[in-house]
C-alpha atoms as a PDB file:
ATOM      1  CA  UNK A   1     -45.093 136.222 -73.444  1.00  0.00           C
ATOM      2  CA  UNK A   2     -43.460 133.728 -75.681  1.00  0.00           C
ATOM      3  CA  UNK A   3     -44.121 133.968 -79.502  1.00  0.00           C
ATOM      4  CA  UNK A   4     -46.870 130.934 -80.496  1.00  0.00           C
ATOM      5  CA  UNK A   5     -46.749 130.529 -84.325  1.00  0.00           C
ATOM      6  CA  UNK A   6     -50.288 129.297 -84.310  1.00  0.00           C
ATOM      7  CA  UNK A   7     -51.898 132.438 -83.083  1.00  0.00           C
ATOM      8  CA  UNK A   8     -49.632 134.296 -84.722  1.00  0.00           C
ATOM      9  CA  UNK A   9     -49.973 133.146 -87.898  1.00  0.00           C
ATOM     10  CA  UNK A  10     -53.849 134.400 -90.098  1.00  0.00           C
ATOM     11  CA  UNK A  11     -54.041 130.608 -91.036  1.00  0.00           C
ATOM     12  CA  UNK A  12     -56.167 128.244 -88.427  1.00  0.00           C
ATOM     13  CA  UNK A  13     -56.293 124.564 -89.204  1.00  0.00           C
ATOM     14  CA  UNK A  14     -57.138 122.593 -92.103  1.00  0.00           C
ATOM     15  CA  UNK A  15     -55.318 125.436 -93.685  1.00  0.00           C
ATOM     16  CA  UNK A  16     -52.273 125.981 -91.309  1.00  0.00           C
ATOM     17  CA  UNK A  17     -49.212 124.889 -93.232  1.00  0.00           C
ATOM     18  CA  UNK A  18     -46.648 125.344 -91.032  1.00  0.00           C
ATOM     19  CA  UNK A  19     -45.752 123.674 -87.448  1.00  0.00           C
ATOM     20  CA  UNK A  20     -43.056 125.151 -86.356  1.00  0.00           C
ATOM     21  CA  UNK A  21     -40.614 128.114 -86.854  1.00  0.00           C
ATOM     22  CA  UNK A  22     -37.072 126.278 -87.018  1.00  0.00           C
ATOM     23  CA  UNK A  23     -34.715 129.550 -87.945  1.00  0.00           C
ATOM     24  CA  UNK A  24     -35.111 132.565 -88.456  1.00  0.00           C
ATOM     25  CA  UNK A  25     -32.857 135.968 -89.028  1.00  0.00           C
ATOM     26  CA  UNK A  26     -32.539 138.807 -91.324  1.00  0.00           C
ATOM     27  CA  UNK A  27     -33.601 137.627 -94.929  1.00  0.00           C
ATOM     28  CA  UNK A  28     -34.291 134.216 -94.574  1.00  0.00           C
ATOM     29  CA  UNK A  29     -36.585 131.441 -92.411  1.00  0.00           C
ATOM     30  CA  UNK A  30     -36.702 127.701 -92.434  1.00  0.00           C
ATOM     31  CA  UNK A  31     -40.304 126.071 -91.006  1.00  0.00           C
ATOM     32  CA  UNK A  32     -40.923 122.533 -90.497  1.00  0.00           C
ATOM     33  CA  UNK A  33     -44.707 120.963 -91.994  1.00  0.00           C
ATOM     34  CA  UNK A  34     -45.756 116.860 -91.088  1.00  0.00           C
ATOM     35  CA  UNK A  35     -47.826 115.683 -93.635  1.00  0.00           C
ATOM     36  CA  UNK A  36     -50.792 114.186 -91.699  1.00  0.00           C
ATOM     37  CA  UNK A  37     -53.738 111.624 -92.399  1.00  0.00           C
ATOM     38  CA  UNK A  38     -56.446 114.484 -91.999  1.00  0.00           C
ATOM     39  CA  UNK A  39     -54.883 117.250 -94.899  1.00  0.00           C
ATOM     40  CA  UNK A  40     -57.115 118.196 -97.241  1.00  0.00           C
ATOM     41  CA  UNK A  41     -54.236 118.677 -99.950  1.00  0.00           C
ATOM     42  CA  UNK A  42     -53.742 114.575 -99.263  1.00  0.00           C
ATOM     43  CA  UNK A  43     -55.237 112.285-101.966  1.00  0.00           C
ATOM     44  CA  UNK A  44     -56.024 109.506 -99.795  1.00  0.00           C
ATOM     45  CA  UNK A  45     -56.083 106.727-102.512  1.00  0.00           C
ATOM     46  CA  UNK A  46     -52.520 107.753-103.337  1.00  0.00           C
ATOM     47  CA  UNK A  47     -50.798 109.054 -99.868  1.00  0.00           C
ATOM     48  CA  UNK A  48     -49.794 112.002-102.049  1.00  0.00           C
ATOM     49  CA  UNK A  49     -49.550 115.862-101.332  1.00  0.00           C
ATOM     50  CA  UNK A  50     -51.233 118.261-103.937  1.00  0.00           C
ATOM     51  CA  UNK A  51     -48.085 119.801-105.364  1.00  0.00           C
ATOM     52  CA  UNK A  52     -50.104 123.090-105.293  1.00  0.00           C
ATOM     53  CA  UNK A  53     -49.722 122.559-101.563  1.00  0.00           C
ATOM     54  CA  UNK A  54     -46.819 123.465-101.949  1.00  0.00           C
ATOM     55  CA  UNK A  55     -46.872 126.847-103.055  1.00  0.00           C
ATOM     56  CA  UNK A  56     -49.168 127.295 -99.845  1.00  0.00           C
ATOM     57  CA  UNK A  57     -46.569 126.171 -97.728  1.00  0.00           C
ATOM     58  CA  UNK A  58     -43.767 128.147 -99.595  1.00  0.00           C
ATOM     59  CA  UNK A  59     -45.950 130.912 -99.175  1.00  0.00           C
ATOM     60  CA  UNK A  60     -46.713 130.399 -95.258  1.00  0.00           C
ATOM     61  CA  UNK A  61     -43.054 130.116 -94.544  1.00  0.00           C
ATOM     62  CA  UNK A  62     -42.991 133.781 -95.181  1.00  0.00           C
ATOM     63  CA  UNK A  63     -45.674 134.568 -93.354  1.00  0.00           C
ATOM     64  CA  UNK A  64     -43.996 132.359 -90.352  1.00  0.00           C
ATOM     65  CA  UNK A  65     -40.938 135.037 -90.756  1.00  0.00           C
ATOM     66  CA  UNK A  66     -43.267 138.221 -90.746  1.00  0.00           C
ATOM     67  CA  UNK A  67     -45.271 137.040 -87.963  1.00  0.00           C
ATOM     68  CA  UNK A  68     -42.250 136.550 -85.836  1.00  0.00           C
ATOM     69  CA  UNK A  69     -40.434 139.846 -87.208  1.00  0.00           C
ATOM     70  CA  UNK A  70     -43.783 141.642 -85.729  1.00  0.00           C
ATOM     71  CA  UNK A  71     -44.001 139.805 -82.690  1.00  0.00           C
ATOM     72  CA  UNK A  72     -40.133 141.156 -82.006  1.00  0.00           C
ATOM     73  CA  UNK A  73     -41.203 144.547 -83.014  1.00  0.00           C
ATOM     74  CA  UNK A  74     -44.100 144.360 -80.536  1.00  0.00           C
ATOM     75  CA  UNK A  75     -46.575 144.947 -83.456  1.00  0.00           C
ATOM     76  CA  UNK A  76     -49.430 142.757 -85.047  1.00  0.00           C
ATOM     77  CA  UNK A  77     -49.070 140.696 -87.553  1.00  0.00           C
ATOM     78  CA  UNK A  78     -49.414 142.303 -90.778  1.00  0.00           C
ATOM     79  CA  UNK A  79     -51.533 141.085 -93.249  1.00  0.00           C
ATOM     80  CA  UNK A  80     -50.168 139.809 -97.387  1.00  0.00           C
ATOM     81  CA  UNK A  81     -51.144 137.934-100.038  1.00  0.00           C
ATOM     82  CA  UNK A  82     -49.592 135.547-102.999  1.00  0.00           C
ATOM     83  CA  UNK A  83     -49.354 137.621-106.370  1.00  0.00           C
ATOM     84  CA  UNK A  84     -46.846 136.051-108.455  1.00  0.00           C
ATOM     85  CA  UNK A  85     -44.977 132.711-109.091  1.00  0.00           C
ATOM     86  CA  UNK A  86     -42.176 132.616-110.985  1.00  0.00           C
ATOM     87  CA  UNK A  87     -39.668 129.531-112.231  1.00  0.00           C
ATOM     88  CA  UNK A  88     -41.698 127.533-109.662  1.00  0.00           C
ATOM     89  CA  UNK A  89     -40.254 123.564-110.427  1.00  0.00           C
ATOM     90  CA  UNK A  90     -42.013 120.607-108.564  1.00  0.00           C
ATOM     91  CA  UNK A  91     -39.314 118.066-108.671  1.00  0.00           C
ATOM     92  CA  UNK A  92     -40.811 115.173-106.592  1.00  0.00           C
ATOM     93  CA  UNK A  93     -44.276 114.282-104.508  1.00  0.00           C
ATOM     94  CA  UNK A  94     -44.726 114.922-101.003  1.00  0.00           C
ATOM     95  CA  UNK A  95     -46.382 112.017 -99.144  1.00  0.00           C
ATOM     96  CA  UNK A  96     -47.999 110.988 -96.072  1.00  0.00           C
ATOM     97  CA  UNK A  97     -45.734 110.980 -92.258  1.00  0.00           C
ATOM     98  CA  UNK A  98     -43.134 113.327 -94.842  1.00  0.00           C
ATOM     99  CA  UNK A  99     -41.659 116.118 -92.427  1.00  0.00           C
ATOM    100  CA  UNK A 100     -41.139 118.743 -95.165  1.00  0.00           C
ATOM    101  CA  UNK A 101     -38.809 121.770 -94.243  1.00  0.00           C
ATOM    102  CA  UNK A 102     -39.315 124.897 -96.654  1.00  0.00           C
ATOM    103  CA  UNK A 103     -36.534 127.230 -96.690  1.00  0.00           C
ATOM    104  CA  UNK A 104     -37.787 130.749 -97.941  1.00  0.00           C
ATOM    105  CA  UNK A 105     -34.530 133.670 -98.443  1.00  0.00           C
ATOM    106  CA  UNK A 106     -35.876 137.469 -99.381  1.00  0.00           C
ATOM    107  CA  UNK A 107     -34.429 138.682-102.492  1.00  0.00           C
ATOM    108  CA  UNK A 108     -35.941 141.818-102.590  1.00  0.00           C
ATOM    109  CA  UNK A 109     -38.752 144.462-101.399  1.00  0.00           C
ATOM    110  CA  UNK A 110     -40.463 146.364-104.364  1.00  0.00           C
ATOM    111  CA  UNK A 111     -43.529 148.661-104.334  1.00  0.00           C
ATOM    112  CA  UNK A 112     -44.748 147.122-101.082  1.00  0.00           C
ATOM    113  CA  UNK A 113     -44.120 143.606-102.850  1.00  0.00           C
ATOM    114  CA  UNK A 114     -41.592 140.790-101.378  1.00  0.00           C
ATOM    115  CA  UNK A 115     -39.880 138.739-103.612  1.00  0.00           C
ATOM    116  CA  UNK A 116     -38.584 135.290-102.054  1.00  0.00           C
ATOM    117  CA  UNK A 117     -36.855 132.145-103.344  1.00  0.00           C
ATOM    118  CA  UNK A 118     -38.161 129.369-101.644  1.00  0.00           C
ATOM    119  CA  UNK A 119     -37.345 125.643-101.441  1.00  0.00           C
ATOM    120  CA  UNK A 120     -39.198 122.179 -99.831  1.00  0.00           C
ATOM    121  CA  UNK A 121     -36.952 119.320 -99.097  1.00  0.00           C
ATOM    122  CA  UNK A 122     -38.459 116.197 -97.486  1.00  0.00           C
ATOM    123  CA  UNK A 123     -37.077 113.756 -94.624  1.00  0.00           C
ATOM    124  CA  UNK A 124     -34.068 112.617 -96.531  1.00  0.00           C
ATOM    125  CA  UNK A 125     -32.996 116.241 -97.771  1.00  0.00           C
ATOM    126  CA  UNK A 126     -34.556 115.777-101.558  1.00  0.00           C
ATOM    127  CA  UNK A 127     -35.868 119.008-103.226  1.00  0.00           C
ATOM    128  CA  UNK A 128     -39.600 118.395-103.509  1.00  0.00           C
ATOM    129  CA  UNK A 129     -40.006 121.753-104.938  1.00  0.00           C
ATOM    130  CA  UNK A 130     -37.874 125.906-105.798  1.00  0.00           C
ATOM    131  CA  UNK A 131     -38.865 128.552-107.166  1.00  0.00           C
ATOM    132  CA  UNK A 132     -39.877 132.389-106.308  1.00  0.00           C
ATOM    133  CA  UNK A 133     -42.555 133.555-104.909  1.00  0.00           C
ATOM    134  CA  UNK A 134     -44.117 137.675-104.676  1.00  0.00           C
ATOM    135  CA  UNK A 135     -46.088 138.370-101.985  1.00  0.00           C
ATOM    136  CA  UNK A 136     -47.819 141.778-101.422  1.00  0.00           C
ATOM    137  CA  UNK A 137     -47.363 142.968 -97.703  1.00  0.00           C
ATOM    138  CA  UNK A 138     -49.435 146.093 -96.189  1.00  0.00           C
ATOM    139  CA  UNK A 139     -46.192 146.518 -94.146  1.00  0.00           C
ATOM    140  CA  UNK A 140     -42.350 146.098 -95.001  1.00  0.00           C
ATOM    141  CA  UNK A 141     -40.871 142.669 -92.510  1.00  0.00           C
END
């Protein structure tokens, strides 16, 4: 059976921030997210992203890359949550039709607790937003 991110994946739509699974290896993943019409992070007076959008879709990246480490493993998907940000710098708005690509490199695995540097770039390859997230994970990815 081929992996399908979106039953792999704990988030179901409006909150699934990730489309599609573009890389992924060792310590690091890059996922693709279209910012669409219907997202309830879009101000739709403005055609702007929430920036603390984001830091969801930082944060689903990651869970992209576990979901697919367990589906190679033949396991479920384990289960993690967001406990820290750290040096997190929004550098520019996302906006409506913007294809955002979040790259998201493992640092480190501490008392259950992955530590990730992340970055968003839109269409033309601009930073949107970096920084590092900790995410607590019932199992090691």
């Amino acid at each position: 059976m081929p992996f399908d991110l979106k039953t792999a994946m704990a988030h179901r739509a409006p909150m699934l921030m990730v489309d599609e699974l573009l890389e992924v290896d060792k310590d690091t993943a890059l996922t693709s997210f279209e910012v669409k019409a219907d997202n309830i992070f879009l101000d739709g007076s403005s055609g702007l992203l929430e920036r603390s959008a984001l830091i969801e879709i930082m944060a689903q990246a990651l869970a992209a890359k576990s979901a697919f480490k367990a589906y190679q493993d033949g396991l479920p998907t384990q289960k993690g949550f967001l406990v820290v940000l750290k040096n997190i710098d929004f550098l520019d708005d996302a906006k409506l039709g913007d294809t955002l690509k979040c790259q998201v490199k493992v640092a480190d695995f501490i008392s259950q607790t992955y530590i990730a540097n992340c970055k968003i770039t839109n269409n033309a390859g601009k930073t949107l937003a970096a920084g590092e997230l900790r995410i607590y994970s019932f199992d090691k990815i």
